[in-house]
Structure formats: structure tokens, C-alpha cells
N, C-alpha and C. Protein backbone atom coordinates (compact mmCIF):
# COMPACT_ATOMS: atom_id res chain seq x y z
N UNK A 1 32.46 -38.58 2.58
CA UNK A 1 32.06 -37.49 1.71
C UNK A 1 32.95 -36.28 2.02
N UNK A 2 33.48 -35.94 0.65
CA UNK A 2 34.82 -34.52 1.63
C UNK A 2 33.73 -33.34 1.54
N UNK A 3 34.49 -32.67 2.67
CA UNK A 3 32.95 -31.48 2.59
C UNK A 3 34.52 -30.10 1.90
N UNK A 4 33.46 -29.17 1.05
CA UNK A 4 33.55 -28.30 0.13
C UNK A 4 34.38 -27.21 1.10
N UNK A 5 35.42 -26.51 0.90
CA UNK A 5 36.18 -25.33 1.25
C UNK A 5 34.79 -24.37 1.53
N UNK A 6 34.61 -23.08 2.97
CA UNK A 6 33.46 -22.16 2.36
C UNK A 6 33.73 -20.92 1.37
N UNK A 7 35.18 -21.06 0.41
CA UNK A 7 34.80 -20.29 -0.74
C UNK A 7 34.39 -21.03 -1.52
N UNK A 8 33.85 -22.03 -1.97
CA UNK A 8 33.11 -22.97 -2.86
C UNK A 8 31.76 -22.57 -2.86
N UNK A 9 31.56 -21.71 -1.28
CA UNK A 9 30.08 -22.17 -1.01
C UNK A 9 29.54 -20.38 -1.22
N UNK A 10 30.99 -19.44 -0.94
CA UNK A 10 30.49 -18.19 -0.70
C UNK A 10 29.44 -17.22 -2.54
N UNK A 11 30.44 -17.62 -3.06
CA UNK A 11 29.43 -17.15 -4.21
C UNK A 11 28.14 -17.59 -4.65
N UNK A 12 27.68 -18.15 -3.96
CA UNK A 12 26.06 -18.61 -3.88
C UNK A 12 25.42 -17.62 -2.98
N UNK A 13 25.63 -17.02 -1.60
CA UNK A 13 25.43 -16.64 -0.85
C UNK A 13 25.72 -15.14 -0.85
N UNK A 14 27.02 -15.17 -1.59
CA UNK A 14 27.61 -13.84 -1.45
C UNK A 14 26.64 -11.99 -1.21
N UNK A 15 25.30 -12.38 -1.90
CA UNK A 15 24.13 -11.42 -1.55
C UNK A 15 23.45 -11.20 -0.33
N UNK A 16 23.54 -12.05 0.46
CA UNK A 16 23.37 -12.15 1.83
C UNK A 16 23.75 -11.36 3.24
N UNK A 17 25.24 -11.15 2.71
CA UNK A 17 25.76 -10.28 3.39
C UNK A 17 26.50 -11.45 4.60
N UNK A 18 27.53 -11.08 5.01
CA UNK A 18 28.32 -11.79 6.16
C UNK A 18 28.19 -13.40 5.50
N UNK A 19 28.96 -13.19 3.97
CA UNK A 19 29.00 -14.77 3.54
C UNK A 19 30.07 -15.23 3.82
N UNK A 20 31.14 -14.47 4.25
CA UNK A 20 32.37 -15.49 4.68
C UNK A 20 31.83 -16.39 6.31
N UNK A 21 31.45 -15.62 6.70
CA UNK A 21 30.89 -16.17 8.41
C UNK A 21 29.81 -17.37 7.83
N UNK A 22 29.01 -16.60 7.37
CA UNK A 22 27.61 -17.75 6.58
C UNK A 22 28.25 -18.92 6.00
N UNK A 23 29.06 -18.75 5.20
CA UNK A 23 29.78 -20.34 3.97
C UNK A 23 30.60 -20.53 5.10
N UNK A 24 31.09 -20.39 5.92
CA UNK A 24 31.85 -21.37 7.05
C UNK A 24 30.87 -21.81 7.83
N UNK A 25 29.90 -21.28 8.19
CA UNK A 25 29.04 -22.01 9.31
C UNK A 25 27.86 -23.13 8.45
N UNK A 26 27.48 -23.22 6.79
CA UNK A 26 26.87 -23.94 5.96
C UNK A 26 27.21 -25.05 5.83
N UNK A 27 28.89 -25.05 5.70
CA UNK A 27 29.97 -26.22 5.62
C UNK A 27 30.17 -27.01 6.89
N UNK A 28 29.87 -26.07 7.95
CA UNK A 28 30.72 -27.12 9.46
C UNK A 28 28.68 -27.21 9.90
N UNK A 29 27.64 -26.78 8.99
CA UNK A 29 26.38 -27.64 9.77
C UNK A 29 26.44 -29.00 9.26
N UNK A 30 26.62 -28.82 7.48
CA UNK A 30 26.46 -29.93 6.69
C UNK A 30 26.88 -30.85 7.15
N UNK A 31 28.35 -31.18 7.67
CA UNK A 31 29.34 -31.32 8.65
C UNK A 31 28.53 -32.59 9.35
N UNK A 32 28.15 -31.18 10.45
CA UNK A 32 27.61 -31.33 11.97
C UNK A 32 26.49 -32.82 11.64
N UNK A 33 25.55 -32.11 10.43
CA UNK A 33 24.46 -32.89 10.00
C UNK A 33 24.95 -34.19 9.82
N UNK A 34 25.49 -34.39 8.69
CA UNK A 34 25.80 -35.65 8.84
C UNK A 34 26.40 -36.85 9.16
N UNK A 35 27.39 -36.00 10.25
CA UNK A 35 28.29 -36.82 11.43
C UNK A 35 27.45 -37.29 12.37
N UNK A 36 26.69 -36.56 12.83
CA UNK A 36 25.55 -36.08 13.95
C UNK A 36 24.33 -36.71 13.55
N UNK A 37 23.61 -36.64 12.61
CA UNK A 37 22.21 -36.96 12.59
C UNK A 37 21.90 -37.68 10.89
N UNK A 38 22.48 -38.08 10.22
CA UNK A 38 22.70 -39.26 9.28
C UNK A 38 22.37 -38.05 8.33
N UNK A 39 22.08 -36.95 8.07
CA UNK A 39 21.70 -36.07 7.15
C UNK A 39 20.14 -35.07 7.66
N UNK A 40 19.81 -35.94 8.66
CA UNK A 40 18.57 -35.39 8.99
C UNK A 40 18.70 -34.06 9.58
N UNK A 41 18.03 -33.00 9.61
CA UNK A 41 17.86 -31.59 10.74
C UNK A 41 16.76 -32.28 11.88
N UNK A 42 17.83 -32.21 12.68
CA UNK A 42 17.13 -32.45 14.36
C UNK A 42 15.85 -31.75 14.23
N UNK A 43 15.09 -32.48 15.14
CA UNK A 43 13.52 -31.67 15.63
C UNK A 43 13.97 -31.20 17.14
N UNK A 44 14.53 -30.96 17.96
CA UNK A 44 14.28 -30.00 19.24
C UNK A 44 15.46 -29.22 19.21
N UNK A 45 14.51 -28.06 20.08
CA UNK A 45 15.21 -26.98 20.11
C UNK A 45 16.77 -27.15 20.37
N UNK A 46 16.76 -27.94 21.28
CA UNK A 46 18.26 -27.94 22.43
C UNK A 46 19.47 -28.74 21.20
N UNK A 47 19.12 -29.37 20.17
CA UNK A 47 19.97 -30.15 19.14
C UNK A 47 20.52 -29.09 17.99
N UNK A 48 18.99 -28.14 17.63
CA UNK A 48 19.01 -27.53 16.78
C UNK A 48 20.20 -26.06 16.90
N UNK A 49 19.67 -25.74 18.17
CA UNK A 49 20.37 -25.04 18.46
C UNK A 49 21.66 -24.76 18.64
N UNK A 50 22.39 -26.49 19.07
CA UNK A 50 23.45 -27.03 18.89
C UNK A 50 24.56 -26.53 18.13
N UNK A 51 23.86 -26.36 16.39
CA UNK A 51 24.38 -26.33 15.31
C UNK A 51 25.77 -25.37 15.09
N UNK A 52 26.27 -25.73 14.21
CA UNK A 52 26.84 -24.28 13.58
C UNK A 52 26.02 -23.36 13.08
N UNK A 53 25.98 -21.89 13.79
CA UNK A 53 25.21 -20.76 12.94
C UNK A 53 23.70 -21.12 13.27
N UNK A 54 23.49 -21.90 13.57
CA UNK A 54 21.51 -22.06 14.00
C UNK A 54 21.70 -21.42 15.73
N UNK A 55 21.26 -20.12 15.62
CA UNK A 55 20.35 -19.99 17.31
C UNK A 55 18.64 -20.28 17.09
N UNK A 56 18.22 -19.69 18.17
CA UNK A 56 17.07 -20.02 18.82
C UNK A 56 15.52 -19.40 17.24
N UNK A 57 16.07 -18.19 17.17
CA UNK A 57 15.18 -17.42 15.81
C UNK A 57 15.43 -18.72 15.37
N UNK A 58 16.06 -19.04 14.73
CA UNK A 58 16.37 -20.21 13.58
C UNK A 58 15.84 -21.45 13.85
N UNK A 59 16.24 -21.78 15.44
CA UNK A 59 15.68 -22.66 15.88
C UNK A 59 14.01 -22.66 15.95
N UNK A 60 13.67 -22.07 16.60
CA UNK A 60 12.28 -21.96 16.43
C UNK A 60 11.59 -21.78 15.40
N UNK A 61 12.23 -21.51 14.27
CA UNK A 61 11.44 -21.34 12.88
C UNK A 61 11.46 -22.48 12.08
N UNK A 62 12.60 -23.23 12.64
CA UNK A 62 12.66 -24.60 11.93
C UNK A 62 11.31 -25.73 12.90
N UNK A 63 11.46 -25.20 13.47
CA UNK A 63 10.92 -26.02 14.94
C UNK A 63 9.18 -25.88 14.13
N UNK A 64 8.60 -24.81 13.96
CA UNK A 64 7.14 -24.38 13.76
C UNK A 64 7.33 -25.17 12.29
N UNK A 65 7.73 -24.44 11.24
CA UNK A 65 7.41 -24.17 10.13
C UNK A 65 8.17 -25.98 9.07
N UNK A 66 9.09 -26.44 9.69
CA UNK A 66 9.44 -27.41 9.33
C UNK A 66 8.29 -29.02 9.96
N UNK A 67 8.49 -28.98 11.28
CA UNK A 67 8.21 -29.46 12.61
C UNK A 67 6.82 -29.30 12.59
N UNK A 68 6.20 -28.47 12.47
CA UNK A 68 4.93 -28.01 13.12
C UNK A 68 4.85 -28.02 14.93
N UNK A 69 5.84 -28.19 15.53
CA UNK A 69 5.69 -27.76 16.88
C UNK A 69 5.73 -26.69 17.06
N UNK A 70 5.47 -26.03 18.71
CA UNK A 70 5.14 -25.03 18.59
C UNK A 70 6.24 -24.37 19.09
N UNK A 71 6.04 -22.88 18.61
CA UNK A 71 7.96 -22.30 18.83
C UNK A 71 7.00 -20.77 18.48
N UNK A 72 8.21 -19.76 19.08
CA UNK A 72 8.16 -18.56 18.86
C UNK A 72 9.25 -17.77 18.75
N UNK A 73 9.15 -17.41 17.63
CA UNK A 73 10.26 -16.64 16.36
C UNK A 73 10.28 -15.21 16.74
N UNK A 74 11.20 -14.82 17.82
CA UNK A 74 11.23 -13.30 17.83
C UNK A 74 12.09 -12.78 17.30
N UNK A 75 11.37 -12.53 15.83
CA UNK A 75 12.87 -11.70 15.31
C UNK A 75 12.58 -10.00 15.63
N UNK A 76 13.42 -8.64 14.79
CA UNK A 76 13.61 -7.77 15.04
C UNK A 76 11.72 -7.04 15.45
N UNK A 77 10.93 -7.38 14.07
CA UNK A 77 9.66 -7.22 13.68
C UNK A 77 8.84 -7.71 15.33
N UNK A 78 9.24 -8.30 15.09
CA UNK A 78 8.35 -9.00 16.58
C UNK A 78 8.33 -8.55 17.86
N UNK A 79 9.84 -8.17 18.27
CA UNK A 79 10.29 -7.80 19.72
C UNK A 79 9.72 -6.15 19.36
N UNK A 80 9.40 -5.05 18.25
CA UNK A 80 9.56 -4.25 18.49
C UNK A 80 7.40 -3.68 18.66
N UNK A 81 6.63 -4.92 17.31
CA UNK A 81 5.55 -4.73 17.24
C UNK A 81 5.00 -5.55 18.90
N UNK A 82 5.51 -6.08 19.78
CA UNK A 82 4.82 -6.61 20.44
C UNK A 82 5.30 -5.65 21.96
N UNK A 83 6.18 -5.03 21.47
CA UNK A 83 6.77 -3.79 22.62
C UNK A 83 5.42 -2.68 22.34
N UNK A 84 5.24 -1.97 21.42
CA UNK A 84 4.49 -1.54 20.89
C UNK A 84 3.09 -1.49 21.24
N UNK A 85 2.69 -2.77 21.25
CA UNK A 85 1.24 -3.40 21.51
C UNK A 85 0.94 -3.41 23.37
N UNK A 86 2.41 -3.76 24.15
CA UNK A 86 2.33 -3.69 25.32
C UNK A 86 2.17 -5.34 25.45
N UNK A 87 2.07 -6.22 24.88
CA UNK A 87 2.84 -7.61 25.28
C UNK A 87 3.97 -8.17 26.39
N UNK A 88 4.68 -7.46 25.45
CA UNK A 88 6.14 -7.74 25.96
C UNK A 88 6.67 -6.68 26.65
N UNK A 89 7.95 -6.71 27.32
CA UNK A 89 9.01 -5.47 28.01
C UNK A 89 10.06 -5.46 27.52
N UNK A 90 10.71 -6.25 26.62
CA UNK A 90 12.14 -6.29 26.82
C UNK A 90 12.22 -6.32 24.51
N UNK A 91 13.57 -5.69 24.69
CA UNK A 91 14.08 -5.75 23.90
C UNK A 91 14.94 -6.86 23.28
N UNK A 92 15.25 -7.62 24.20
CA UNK A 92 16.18 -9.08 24.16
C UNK A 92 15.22 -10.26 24.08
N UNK A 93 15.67 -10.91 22.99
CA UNK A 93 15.08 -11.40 22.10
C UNK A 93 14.56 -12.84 22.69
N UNK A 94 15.22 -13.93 23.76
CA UNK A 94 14.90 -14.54 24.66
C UNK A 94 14.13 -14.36 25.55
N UNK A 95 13.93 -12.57 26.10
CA UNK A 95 13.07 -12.76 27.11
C UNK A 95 11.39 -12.10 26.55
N UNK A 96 11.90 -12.15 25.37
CA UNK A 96 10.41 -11.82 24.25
C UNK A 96 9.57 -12.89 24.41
N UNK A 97 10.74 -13.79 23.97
CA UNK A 97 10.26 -15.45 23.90
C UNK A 97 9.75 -15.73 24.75
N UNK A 98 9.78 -15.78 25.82
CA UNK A 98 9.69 -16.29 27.19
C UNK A 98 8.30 -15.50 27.40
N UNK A 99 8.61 -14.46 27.35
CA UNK A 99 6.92 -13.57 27.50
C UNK A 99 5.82 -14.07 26.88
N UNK A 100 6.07 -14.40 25.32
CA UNK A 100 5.15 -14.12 24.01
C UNK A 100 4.67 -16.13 24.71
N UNK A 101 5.67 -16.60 25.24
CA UNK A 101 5.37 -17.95 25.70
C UNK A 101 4.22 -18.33 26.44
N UNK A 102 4.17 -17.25 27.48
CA UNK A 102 3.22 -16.90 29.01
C UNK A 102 1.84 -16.74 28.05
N UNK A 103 1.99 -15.37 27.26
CA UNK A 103 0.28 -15.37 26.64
C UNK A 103 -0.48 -15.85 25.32
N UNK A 104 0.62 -16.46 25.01
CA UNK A 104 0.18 -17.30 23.45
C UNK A 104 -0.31 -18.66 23.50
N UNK A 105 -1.58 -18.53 22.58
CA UNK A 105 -1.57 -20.51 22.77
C UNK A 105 -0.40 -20.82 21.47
N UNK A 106 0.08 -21.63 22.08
CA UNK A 106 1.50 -22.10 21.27
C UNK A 106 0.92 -22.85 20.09
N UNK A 107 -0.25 -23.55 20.00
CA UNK A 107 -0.62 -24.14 18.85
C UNK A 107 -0.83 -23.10 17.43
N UNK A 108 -0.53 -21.63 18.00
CA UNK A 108 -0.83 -20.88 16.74
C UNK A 108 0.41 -19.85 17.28
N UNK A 109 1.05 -20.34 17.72
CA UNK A 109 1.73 -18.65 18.44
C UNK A 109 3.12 -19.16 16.63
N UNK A 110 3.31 -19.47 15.99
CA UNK A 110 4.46 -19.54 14.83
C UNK A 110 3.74 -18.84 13.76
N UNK A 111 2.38 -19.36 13.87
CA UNK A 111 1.32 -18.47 12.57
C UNK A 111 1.39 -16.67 13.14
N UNK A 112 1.33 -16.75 14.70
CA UNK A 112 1.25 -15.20 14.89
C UNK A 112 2.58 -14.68 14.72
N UNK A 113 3.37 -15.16 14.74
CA UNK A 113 5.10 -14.72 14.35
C UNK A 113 5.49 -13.90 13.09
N UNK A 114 4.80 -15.08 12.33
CA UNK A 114 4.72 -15.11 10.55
C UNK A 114 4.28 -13.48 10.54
N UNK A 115 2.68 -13.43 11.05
CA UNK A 115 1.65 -12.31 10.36
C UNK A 115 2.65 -10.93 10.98
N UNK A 116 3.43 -11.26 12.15
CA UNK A 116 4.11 -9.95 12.92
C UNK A 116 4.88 -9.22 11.57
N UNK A 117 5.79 -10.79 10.93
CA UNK A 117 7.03 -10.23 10.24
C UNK A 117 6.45 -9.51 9.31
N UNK A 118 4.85 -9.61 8.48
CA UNK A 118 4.29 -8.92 7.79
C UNK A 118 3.97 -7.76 7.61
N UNK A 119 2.99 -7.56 9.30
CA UNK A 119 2.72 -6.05 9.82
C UNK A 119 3.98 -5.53 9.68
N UNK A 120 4.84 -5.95 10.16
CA UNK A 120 6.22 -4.97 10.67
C UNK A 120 6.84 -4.63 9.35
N UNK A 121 6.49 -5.28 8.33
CA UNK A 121 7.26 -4.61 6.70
C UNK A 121 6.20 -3.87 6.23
N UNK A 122 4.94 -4.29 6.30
CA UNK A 122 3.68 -3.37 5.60
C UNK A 122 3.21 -1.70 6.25
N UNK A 123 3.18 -2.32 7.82
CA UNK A 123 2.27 -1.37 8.55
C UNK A 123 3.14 -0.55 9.56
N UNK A 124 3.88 -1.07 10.46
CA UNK A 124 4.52 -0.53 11.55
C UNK A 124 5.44 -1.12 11.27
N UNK A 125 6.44 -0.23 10.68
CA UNK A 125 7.87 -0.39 10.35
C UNK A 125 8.51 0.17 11.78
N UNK A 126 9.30 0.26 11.46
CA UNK A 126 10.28 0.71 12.65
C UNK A 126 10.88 1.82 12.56
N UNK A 127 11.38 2.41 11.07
CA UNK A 127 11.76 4.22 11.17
C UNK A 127 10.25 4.80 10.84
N UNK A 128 9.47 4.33 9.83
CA UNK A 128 8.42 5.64 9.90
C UNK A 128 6.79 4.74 9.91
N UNK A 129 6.52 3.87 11.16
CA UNK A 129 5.45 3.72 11.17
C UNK A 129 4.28 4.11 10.35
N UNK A 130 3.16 3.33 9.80
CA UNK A 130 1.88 4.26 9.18
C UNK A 130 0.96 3.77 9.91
N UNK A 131 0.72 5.20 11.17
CA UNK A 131 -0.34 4.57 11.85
C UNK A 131 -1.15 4.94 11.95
N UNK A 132 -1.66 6.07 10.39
CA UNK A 132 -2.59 6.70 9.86
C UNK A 132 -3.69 5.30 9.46
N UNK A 133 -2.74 3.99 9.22
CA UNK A 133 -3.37 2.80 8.21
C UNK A 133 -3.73 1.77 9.61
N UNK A 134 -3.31 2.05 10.55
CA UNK A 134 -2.93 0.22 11.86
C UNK A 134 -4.10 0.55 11.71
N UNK A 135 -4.79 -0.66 12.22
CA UNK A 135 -5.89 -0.99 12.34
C UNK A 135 -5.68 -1.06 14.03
N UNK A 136 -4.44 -1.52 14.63
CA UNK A 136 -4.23 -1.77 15.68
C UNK A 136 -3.75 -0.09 16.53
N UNK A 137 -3.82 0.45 15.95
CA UNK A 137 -3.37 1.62 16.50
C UNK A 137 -3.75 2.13 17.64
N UNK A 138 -5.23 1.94 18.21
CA UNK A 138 -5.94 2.27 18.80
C UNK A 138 -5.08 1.54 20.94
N UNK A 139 -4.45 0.83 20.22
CA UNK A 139 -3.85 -0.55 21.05
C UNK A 139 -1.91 -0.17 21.07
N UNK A 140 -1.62 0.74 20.19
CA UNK A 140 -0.46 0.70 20.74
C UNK A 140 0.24 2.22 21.62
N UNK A 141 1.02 1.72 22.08
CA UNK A 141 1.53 2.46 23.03
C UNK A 141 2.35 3.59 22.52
N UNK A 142 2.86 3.35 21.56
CA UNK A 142 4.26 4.24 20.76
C UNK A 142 3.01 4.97 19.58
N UNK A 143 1.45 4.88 19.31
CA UNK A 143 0.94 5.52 18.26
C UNK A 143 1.23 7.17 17.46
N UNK A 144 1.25 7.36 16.45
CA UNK A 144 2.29 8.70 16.14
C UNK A 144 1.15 9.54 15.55
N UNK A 145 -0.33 9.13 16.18
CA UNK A 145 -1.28 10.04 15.99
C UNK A 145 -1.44 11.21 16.62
């Protein structure tokens, strides 16, 4: 199967932002995929991660939400609402993981990921918090009451 140049692939993507990096790393997974795993997307982390362009966020979101195993997705929303809450310490996004690992039951810790990325666009944004509205407010550390 010849695989596609990534300007073939970039005007699909091109809204995305960083589609020249993105349509080269789409082309060498597809690649990866089906040299590697007959077309299938690996189930563990350590394969997934492997990839072209798939880290651990990615990994773990494929991992929960594809998979149903259990994984934890620290993206920006997450590392900053769970700093916030007093969870976590760190800003780096691995050792979020590693934390959110210690006090989560993992059988729901991808559903609590999900609801973070929510709060963090609805409620506690990151330039102008409304923590006139948190319900959790009472609980965080950074509150702008």
C-alpha cells in the first residue's frame, strides 16, 4: 500500500494548527500501524506511546476511552484544576499522572479527566476563573473570592 506524501494529508488538518508536523506524523503512524500491528492501534501504553506523534495524553486517552482501561489524561485543564484543588504539586504533566495515580480509583479516574476538561472550559478557566459560580471553590487554594 504506498502511503500518501503529508501534503496530501495537510489540507484536511490544516485548521489544527502545526499541520505540517501533524500530516508527517499521520503518515509515518499509518505507516507505523500497519507495518507494526496489521492496521490495529495497540492497547498498552508502552506500544502506544511508541508511535509517531502519540505521547502519553494521547496515550492514555486512547488507553480509557478506546480500551476502557484505566489511564489518566493530564492535559493543560487538569494539571492546573487539580493544582488548584491541592491534589497535585507539579506542573509537569507526568508527575500529575503519577500523583492523580496514588489517589484515584483508576476504574473511574478517565471519567474524572473527561469532567476536569469540562470544569476547566466552563468554570475555572485559567486567565479569568468564575469562582463567583465553583461550586468547588470553597476547596481551592488559588479562590479569587
Amino acid at each position: 500500500m504506498p502511503k500518501p506524501p503529508p501534503e496530501e494529508v495537510e489540507p484536511y488538518i490544516r485548521s489544527c494548527g502545526l499541520y505540517h508536523t501533524k500530516a508527517r506524523d499521520i503518515v509515518a503512524l499509518a505507516k507505523a500501524l500497519m507495518e507494526n500491528y496489521g492496521g490495529e492501534v495497540p492497547d498498552t501504553l508502552e506500544e502506544l506511546t511508541a508511535l509517531p506523534g502519540v505521547g502519553r495524553k494521547t496515550a492514555n486517552l486512547i488507553m480509557g476511552d478506546v480500551y476502557h482501561q484505566p489511564a489518566v489524561v493530564t492535559d493543560t485543564h487538569c494539571i492546573r484544576i487539580c493544582k488548584r484543588l491541592g491534589l497535585t504539586t507539579s506542573d509537569n504533566p507526568l508527575k500529575t499522572e503519577m500523583e492523580l495515580r496514588e489517589i484515584l480509583p483508576m476504574d473511574r479516574a478517565s471519567d474524572f479527566c473527561h469532567r476536569l476538561v469540562n470544569f476547566g472550559r466552563d468554570t475555572c478557566t485559567a486567565r479569568k476563573p468564575k469562582c463567583e459560580n465553583c461550586k468547588l471553590r470553597d476547596l481551592c487554594e488559588e479562590n479569587e473570592l
